[in-house]
Protein backbone atom coordinates (compact mmCIF):
# COMPACT_ATOMS: atom_id res chain seq x y z
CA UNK A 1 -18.89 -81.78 41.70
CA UNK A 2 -22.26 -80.56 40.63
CA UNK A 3 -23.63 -81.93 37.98
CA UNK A 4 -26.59 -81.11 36.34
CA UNK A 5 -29.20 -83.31 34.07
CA UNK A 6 -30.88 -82.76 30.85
CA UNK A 7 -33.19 -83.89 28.83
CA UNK A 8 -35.64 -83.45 26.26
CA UNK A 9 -39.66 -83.66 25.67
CA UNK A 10 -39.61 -87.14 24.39
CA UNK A 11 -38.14 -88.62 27.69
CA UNK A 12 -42.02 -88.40 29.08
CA UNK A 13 -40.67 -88.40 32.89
CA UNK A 14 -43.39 -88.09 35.46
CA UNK A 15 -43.61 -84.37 37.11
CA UNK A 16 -42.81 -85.68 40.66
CA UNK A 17 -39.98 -87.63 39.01
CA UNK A 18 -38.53 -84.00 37.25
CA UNK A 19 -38.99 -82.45 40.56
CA UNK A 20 -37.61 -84.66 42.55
CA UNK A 21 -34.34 -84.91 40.72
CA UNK A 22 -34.11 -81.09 39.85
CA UNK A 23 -34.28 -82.60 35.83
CA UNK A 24 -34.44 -80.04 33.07
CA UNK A 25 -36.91 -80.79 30.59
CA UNK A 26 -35.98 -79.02 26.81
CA UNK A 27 -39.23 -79.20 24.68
CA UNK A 28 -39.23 -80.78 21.31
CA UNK A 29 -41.12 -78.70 19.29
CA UNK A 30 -43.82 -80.23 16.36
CA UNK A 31 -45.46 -78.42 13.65
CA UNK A 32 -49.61 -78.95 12.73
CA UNK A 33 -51.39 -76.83 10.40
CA UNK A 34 -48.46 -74.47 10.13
CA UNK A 35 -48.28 -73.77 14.04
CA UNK A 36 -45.56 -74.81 16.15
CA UNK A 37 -46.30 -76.25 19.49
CA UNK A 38 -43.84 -77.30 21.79
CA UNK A 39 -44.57 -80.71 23.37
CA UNK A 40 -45.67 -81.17 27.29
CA UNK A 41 -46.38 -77.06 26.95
CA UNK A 42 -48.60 -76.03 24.22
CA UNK A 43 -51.38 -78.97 24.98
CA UNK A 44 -51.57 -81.93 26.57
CA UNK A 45 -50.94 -85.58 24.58
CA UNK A 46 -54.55 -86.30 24.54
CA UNK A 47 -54.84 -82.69 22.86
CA UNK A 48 -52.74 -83.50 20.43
CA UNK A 49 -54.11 -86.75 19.38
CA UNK A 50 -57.79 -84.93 18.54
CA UNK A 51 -56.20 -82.91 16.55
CA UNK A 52 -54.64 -85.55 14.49
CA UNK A 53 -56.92 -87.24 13.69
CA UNK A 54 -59.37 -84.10 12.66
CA UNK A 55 -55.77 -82.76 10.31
CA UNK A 56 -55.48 -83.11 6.81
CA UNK A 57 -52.01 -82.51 7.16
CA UNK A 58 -49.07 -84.24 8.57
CA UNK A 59 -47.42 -83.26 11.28
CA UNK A 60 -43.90 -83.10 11.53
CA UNK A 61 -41.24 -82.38 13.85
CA UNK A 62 -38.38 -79.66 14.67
CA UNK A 63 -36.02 -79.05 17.60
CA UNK A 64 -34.89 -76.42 20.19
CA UNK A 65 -32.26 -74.10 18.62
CA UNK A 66 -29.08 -73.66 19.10
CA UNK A 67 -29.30 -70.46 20.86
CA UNK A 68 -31.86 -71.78 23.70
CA UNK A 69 -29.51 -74.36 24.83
CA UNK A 70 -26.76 -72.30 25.08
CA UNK A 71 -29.12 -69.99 27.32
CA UNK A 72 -30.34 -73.34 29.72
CA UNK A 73 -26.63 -73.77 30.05
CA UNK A 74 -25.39 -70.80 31.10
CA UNK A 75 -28.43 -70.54 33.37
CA UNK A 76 -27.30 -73.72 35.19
CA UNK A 77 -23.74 -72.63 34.89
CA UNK A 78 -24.66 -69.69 37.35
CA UNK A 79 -26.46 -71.81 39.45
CA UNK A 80 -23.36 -73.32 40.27
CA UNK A 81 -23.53 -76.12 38.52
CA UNK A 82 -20.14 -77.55 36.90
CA UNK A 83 -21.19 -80.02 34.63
CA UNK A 84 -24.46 -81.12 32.62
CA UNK A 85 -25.11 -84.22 31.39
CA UNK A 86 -27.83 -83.74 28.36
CA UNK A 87 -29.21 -86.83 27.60
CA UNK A 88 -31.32 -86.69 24.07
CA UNK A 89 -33.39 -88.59 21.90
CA UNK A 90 -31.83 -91.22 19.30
CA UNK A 91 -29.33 -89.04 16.70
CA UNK A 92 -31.04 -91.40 14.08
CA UNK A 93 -34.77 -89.77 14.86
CA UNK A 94 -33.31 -86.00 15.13
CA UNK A 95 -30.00 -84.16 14.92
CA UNK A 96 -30.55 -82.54 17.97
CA UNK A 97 -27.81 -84.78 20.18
CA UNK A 98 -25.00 -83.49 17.60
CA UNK A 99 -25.87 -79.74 18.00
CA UNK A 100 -25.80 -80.59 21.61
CA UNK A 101 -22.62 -81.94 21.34
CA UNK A 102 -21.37 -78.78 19.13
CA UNK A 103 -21.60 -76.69 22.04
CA UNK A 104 -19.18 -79.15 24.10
CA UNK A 105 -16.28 -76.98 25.72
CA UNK A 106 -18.02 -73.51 24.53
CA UNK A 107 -19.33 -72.11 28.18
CA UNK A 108 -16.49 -71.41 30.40
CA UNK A 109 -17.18 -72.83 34.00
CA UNK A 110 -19.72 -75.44 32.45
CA UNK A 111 -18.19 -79.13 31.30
CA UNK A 112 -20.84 -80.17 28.73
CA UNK A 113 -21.67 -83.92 28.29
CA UNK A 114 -24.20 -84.70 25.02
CA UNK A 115 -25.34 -88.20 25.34
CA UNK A 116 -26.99 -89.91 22.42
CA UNK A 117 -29.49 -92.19 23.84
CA UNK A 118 -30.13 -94.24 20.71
CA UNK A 119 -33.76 -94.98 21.74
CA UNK A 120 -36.49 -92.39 23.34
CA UNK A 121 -39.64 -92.64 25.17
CA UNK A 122 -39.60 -94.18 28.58
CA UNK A 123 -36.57 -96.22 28.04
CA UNK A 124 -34.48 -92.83 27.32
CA UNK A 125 -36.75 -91.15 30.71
CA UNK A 126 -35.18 -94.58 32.80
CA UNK A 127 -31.52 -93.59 31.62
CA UNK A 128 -32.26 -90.29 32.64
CA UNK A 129 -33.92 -91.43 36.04
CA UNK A 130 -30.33 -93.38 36.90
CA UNK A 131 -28.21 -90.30 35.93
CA UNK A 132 -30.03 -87.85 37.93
CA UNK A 133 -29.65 -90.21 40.83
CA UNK A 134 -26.31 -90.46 40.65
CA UNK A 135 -25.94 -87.39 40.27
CA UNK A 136 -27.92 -86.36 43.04
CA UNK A 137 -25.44 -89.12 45.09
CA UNK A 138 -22.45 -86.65 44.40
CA UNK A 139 -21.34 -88.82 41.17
CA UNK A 140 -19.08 -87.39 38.51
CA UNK A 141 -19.87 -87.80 34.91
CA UNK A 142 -16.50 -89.95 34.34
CA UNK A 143 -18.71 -92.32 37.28
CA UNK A 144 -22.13 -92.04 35.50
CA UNK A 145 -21.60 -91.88 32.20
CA UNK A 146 -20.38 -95.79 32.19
CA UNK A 147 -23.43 -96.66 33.95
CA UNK A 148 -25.24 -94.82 31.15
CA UNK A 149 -23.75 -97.30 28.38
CA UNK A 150 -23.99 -100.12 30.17
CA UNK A 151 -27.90 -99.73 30.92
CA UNK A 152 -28.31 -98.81 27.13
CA UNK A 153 -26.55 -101.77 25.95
CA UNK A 154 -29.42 -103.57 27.42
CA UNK A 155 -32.58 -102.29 25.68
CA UNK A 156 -34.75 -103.80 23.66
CA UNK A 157 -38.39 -102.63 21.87
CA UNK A 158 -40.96 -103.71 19.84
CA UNK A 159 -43.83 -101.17 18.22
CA UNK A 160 -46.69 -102.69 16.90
CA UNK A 161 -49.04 -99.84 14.87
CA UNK A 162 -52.34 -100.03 14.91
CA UNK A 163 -52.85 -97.05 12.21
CA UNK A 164 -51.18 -97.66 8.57
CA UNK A 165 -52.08 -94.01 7.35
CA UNK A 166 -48.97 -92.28 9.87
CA UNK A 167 -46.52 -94.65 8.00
CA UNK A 168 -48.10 -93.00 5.00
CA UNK A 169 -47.64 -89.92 5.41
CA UNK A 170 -44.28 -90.40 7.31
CA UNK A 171 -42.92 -91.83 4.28
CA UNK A 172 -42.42 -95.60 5.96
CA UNK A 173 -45.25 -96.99 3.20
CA UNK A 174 -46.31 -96.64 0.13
CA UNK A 175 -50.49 -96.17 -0.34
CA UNK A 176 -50.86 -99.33 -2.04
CA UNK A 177 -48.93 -101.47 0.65
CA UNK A 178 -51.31 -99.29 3.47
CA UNK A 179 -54.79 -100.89 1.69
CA UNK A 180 -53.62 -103.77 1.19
CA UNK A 181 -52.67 -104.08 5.21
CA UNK A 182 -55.67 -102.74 5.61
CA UNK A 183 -57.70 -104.97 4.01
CA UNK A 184 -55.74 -108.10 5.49
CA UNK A 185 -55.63 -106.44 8.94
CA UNK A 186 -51.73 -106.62 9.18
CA UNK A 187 -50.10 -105.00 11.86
CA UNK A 188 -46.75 -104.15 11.27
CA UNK A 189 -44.16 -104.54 14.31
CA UNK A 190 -41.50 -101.70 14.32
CA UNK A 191 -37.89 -102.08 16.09
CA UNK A 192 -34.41 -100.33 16.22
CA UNK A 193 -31.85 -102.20 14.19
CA UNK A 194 -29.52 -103.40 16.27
CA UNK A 195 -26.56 -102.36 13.98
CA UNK A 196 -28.07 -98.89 12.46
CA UNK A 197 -30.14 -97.50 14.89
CA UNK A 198 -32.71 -96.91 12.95
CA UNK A 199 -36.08 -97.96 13.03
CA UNK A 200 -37.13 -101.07 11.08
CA UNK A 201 -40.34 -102.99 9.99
CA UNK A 202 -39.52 -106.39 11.66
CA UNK A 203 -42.60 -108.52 11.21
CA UNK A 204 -46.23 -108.15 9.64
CA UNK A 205 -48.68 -109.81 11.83
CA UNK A 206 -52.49 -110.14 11.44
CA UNK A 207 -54.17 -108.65 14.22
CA UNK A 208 -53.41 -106.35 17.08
CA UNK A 209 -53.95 -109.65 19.16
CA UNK A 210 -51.21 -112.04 17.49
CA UNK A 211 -48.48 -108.97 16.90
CA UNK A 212 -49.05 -108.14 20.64
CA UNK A 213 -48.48 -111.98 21.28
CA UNK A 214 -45.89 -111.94 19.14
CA UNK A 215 -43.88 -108.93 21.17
CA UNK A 216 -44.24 -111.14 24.16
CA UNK A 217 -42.67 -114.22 22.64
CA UNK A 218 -39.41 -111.84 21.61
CA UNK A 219 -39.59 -110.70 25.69
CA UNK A 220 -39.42 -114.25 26.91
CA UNK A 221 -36.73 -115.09 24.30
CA UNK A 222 -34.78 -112.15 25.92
CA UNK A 223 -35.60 -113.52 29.28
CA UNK A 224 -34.21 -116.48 29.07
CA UNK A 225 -30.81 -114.80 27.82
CA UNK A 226 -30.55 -111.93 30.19
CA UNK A 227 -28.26 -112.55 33.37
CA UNK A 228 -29.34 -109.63 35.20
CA UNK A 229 -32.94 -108.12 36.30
CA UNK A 230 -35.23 -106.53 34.03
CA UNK A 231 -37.76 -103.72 33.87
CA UNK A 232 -40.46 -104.25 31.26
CA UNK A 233 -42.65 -101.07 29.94
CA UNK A 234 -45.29 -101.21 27.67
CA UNK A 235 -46.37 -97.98 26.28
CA UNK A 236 -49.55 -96.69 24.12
CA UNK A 237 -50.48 -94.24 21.95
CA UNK A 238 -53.86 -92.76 22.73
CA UNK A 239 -54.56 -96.25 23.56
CA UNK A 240 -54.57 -95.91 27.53
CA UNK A 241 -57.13 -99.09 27.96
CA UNK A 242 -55.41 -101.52 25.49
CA UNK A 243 -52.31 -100.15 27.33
CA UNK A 244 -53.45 -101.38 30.34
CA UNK A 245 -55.02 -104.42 29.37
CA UNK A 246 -51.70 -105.60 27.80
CA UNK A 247 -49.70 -104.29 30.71
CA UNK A 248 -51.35 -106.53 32.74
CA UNK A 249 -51.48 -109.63 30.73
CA UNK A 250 -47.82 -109.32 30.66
CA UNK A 251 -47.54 -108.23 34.67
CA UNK A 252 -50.07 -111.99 35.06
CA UNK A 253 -47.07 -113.88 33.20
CA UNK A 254 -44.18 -112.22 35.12
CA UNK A 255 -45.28 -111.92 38.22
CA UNK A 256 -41.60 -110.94 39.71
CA UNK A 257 -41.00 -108.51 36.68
CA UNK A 258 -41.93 -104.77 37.21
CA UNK A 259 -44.14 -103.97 34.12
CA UNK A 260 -44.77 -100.14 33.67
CA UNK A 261 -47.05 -98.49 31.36
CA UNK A 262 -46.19 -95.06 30.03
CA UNK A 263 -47.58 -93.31 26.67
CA UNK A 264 -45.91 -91.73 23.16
CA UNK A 265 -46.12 -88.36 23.57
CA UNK A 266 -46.76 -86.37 19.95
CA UNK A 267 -43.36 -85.88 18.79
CA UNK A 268 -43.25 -90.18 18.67
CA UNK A 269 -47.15 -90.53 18.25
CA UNK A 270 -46.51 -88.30 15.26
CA UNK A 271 -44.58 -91.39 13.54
CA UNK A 272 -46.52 -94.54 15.03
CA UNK A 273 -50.15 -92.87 15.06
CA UNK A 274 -52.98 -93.70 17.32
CA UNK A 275 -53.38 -96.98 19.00
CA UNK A 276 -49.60 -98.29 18.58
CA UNK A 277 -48.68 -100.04 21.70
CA UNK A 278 -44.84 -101.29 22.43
CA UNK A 279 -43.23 -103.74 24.57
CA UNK A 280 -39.91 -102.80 25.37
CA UNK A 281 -37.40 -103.36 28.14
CA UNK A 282 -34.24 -102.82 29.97
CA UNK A 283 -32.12 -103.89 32.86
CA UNK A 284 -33.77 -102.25 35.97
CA UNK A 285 -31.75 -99.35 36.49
CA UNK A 286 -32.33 -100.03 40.54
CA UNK A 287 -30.01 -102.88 39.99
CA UNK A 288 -26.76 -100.75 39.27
């Protein structure tokens, strides 16, 4: 069987890693001063970022209509292609994984899969990574689709923000509770709930420094429970040097621990703002 894989913007694959696979990237589109821009076309993340922070206005966020995926599947359905697995951003962040899913069984010739991540970023990208390679092994989705659940039963993520203004304006603080973290320097650290899926203040720490060393003690907590081999990723927002510099603080602690860094692209730097950094992590998907 061939089976195809999707996946959206947010994902924030590597171009050699889309070509190598044959993975279909589906834009998430954002909206800034009234314009829309679709991310990983329109500009580039560091792009984006300038023009944040010279807006007055908030950006916010859309998705690819209906009609467009309906055309991306019918394109891969005459490619020869006999199933698509389209693996999408966390249904709690954006509905776009149900109207996925409402066009399950509607192309003749095409089995549809939606697959609701319940994360994004790089973690959802490593999912995606594992899919397309067993896919590309000759795989059906009744073979990878268990594989799916069982690597995303195993992630974990912490967001620490750097800027209290996006929470703001996203609606995740109030004005007063922004100067007064301001003033005291409190970084808030940001996490899916484990039993909503949605995302959560889960500590206020003063300083960058003690809620990054605060992320850390969480991954060595989850160390010393996991039973199988992990793949750590820290990721930045705009923040490419404190990225590094904490990617290899964590690399000098676990030296037999693959530690990648990747970046929030706009449609998730929209929500953290400049500077967040994250620690999250995963079973490495090499080891299934």
């Amino acid at each position: 069987m061939k089976v195809a894989i999707v996946t959206d913007s947010t994902s924030y694959l590597t171009e050699a890693e889309i070509a190598k696979y044959d993975i279909k990237i589906v834009p998430m589109p954002f909206i800034l001063k009234d314009k829309i821009y679709k991310e990983g076309v329109d500009v580039t993340t560091a792009e984006y970022y300038a023009m944040l922070s010279e807006s007055d206005s908030f950006p916010t966020t859309s998705q690819p209509s209906v009609g467009e995926m309906m055309a991306l599947y019918e394109e891969l359905r005459d490619e020869g292609y006999e199933a698509v697995i389209s693996i999408h951003l966390a249904s709690t962040i954006s509905g776009f994984v149900s109207n996925v899913a409402s066009l399950e069984g509607s192309i003749e010739g095409l089995d549809i899969y939606a697959y609701d991540s319940k994360i994004t970023v790089r973690l959802m990208g490593n999912l995606v990574l594992k899919a397309a390679q067993m896919a590309a092994a000759g795989k059906t989705p009744a073979e990878i689709l268990p594989v799916l659940d069982e690597l995303r039963d195993t992630i974990d993520e912490y967001f620490v923000v750097d800027d209290l203004q996006n929470l703001v304006r996203g609606g995740r603080l109030s004005n007063a509770g922004a100067l007064i973290g301001a003033v005291l320097k409190v970084k808030p650290i940001l996490t899916f709930d484990n039993n909503t899926n949605h995302i959560v203040p889960f500590e206020k720490v003063r300083s960058m420094k003690k809620a990054l060393k605060r992320t850390e003690e969480l991954f060595n907590e989850a160390l010393a429970k996991a039973d199988y081999p992990v793949r750590a990723i820290v990721i930045h927002a705009n923040n490419e040097a404190g990225g590094r510099a904490f990617q290899a603080e964590v690399q000098a602690q676990h030296p037999d621990i693959p530690v990648d860094l990747s970046y929030f692209g706009p449609v998730i730097g929209t929500h953290l703002g400049q500077g967040a950094i994250g620690l999250t992590w995963m079973r490495d998907i090499d080891s299934l």
